[in-house]
Protein backbone atom coordinates (compact mmCIF):
# COMPACT_ATOMS: atom_id res chain seq x y z
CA UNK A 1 -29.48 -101.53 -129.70
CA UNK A 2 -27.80 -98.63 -131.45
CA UNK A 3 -26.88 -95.22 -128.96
CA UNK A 4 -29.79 -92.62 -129.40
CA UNK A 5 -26.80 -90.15 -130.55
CA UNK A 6 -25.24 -92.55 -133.32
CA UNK A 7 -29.56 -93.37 -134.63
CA UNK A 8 -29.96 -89.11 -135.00
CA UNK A 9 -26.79 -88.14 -136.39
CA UNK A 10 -26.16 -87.90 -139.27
CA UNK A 11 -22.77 -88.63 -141.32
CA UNK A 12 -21.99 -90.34 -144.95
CA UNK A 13 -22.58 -94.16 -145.42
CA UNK A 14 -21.76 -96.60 -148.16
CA UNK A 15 -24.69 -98.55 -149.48
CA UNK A 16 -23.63 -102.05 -151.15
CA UNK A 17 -25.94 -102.45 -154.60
CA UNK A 18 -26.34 -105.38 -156.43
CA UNK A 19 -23.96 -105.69 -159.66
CA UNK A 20 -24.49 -102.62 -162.04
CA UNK A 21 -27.32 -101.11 -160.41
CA UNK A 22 -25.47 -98.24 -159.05
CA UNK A 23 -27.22 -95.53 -161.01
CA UNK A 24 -30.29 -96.82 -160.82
CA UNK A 25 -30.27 -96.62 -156.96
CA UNK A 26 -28.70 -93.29 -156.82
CA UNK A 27 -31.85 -92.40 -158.94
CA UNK A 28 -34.69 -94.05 -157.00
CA UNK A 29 -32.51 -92.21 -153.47
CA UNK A 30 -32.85 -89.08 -155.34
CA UNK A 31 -36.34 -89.63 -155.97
CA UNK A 32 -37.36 -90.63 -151.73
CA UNK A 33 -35.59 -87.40 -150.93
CA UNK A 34 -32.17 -89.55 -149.46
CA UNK A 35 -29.06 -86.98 -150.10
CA UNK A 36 -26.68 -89.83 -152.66
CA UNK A 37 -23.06 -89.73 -154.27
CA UNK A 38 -22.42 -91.75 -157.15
CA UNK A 39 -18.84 -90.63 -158.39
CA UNK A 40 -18.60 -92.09 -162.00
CA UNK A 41 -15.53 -91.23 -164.55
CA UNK A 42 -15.42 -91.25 -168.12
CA UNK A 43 -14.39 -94.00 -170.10
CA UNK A 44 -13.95 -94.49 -174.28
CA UNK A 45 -15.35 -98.00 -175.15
CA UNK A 46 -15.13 -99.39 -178.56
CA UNK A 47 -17.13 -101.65 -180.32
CA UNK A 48 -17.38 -103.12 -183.57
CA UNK A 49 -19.58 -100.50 -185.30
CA UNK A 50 -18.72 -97.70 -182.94
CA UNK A 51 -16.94 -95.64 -180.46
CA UNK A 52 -19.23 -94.86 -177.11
CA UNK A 53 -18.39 -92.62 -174.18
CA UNK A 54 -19.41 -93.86 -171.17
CA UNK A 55 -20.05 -92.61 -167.46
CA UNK A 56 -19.29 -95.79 -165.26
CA UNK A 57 -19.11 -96.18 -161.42
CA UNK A 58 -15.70 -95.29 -159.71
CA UNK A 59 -16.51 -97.62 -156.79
CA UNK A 60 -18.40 -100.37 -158.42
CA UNK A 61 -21.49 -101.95 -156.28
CA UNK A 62 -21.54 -98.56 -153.83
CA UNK A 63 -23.84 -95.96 -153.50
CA UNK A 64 -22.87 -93.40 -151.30
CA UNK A 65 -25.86 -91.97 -148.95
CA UNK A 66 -25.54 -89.23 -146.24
CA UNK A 67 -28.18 -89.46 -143.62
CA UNK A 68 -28.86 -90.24 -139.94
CA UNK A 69 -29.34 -94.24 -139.43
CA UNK A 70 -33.10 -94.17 -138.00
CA UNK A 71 -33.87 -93.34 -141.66
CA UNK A 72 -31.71 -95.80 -143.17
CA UNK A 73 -35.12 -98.05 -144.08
CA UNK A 74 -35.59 -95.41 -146.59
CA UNK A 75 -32.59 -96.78 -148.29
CA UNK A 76 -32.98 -100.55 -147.66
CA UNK A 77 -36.21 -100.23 -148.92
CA UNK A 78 -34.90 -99.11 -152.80
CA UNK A 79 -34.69 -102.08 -155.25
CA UNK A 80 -30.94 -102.63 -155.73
CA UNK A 81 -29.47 -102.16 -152.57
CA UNK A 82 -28.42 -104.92 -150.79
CA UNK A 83 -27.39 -103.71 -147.01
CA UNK A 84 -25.22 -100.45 -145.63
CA UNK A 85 -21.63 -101.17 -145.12
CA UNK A 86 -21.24 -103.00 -141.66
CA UNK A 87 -19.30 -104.32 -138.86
CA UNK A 88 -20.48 -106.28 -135.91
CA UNK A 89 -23.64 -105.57 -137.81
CA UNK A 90 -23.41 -101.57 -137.38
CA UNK A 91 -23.42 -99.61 -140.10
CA UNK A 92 -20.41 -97.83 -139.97
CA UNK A 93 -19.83 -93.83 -141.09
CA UNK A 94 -17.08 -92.57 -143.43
CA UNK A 95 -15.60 -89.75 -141.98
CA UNK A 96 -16.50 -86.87 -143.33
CA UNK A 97 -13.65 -85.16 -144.21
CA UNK A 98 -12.78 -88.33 -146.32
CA UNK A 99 -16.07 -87.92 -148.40
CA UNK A 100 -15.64 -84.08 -148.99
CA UNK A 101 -12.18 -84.22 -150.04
CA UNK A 102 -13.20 -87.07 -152.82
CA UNK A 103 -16.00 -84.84 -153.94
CA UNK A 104 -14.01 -81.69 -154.07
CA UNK A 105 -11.56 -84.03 -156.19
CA UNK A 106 -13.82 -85.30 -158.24
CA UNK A 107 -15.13 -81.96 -159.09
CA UNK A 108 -12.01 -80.53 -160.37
CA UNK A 109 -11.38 -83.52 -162.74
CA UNK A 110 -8.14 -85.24 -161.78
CA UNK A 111 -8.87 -88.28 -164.25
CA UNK A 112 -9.92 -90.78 -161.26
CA UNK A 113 -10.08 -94.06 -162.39
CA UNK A 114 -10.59 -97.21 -160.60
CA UNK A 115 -7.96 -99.41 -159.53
CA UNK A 116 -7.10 -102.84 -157.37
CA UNK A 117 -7.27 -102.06 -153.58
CA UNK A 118 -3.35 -101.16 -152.74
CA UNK A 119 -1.94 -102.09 -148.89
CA UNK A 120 1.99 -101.77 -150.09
CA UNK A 121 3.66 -99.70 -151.55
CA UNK A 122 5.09 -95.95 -151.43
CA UNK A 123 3.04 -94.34 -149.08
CA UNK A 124 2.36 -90.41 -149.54
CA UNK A 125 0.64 -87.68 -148.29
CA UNK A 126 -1.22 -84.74 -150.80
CA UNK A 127 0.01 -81.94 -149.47
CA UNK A 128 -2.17 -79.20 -151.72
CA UNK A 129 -5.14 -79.45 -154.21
CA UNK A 130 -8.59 -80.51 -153.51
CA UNK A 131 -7.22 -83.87 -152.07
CA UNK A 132 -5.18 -82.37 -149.78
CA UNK A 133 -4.84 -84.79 -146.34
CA UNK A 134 -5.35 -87.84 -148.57
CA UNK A 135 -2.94 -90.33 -148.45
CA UNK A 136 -2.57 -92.81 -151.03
CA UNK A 137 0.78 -94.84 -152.69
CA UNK A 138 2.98 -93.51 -155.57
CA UNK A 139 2.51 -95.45 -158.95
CA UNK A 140 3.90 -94.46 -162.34
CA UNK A 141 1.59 -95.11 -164.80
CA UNK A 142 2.57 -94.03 -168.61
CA UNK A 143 5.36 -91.87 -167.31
CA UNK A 144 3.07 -89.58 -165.17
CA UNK A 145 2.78 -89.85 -161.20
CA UNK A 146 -0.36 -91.87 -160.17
CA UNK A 147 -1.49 -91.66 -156.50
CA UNK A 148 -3.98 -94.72 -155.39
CA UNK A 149 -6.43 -93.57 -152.81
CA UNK A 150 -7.87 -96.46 -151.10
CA UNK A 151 -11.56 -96.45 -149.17
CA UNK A 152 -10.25 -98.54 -146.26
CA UNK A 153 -14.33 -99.05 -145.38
CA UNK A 154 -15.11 -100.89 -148.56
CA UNK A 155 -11.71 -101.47 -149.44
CA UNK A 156 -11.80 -99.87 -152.99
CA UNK A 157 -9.06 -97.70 -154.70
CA UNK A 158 -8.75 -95.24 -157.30
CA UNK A 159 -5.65 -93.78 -158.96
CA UNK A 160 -5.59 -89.78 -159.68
CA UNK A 161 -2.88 -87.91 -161.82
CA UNK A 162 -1.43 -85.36 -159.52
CA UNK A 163 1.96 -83.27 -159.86
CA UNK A 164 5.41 -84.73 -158.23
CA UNK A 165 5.33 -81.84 -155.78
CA UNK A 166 1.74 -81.96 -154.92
CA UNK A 167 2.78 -85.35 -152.55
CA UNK A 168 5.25 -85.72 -149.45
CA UNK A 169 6.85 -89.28 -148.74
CA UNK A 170 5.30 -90.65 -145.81
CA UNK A 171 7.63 -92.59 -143.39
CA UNK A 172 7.28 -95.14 -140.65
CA UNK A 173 8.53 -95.15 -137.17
CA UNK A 174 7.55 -97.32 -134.71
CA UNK A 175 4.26 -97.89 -136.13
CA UNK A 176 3.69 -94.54 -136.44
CA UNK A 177 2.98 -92.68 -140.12
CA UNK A 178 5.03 -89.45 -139.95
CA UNK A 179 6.22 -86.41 -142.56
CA UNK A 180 9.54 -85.17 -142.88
CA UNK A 181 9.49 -81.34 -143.09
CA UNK A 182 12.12 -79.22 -143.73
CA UNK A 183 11.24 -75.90 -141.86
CA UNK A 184 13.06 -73.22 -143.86
């Protein structure tokens, strides 16, 4: 049985939906009174007759839901959503600095996109902005710097345009992730 402290507090979770139902849940969450995050970019689709703008899921198949876990019934119980991201069948809390630094990031429209869940790679470290404390690896996409910020939980990525100088290398020694600074 779950602690008494980990059923009453309460912290962010990630609700797994069933394929393209995302919006739908975040809806019907709304709707009970749950507290939901559903970050969703912008994307141009064409089709034959026409052009369409579209708002699509960043991390398709998750609804994000902040609440304590004695009232996570109210969100098993919407049509759509299949379980709360687990291990050892806990459901297991993003931390919430994580959560508010993606919605801070999301609200000051850095072009998120999705992208394949990145291990390897450049490793970095935002070092100002609304991501700040993020850590993420160093594409180039199209000639501008891409950072790929991975959800370790559900193990999704997405890829933000950020300056050259808004990022620090990160650098490994013995196992440990560290930054090289340069005190003036």
């Amino acid at each position: 049985m779950l602690a008494e402290t980990a059923i009453t507090e309460v912290g962010w979770y990630a609700a797994y939906t069933c394929a393209r139902h995302e919006k739908r849940v975040a809806e019907q969450l709304d709707g009970r009174g749950v507290e939901s995050f559903l970050p969703l970019y912008g994307v141009l689709r064409r089709w034959k007759d026409r052009r369409v703008h579209l708002q699509l899921p960043l991390f398709p198949g998750y609804v994000f839901v902040h609440l304590a876990l004695r009232e996570r019934k109210r969100v098993l119980e919407v049509p759509g959503v299949v379980r709360l991201v687990s291990f050892n069948g806990l459901p297991c809390p993003i931390p919430d600095p994580q959560m508010e630094a993606l919605r801070r990031g999301l609200v000051a429209s850095l072009g998120a996109q999705p992208h394949p869940f990145l291990t390897v790679g450049r490793r970095v470290r935002i070092i100002r902005g609304p991501l700040q404390g993020f850590e993420g690896v160093l594409l180039r996409h199209r000639g501008l710097a891409r950072i790929v910020l991975s959800l370790e939980l559900i193990q999704r990525s997405i890829s933000v345009s950020l300056e050259g100088d808004a990022v620090e290398p990160i650098h490994v020694l013995n196992g440990t992730h560290f930054s090289p600074r340069v005190e003036p």
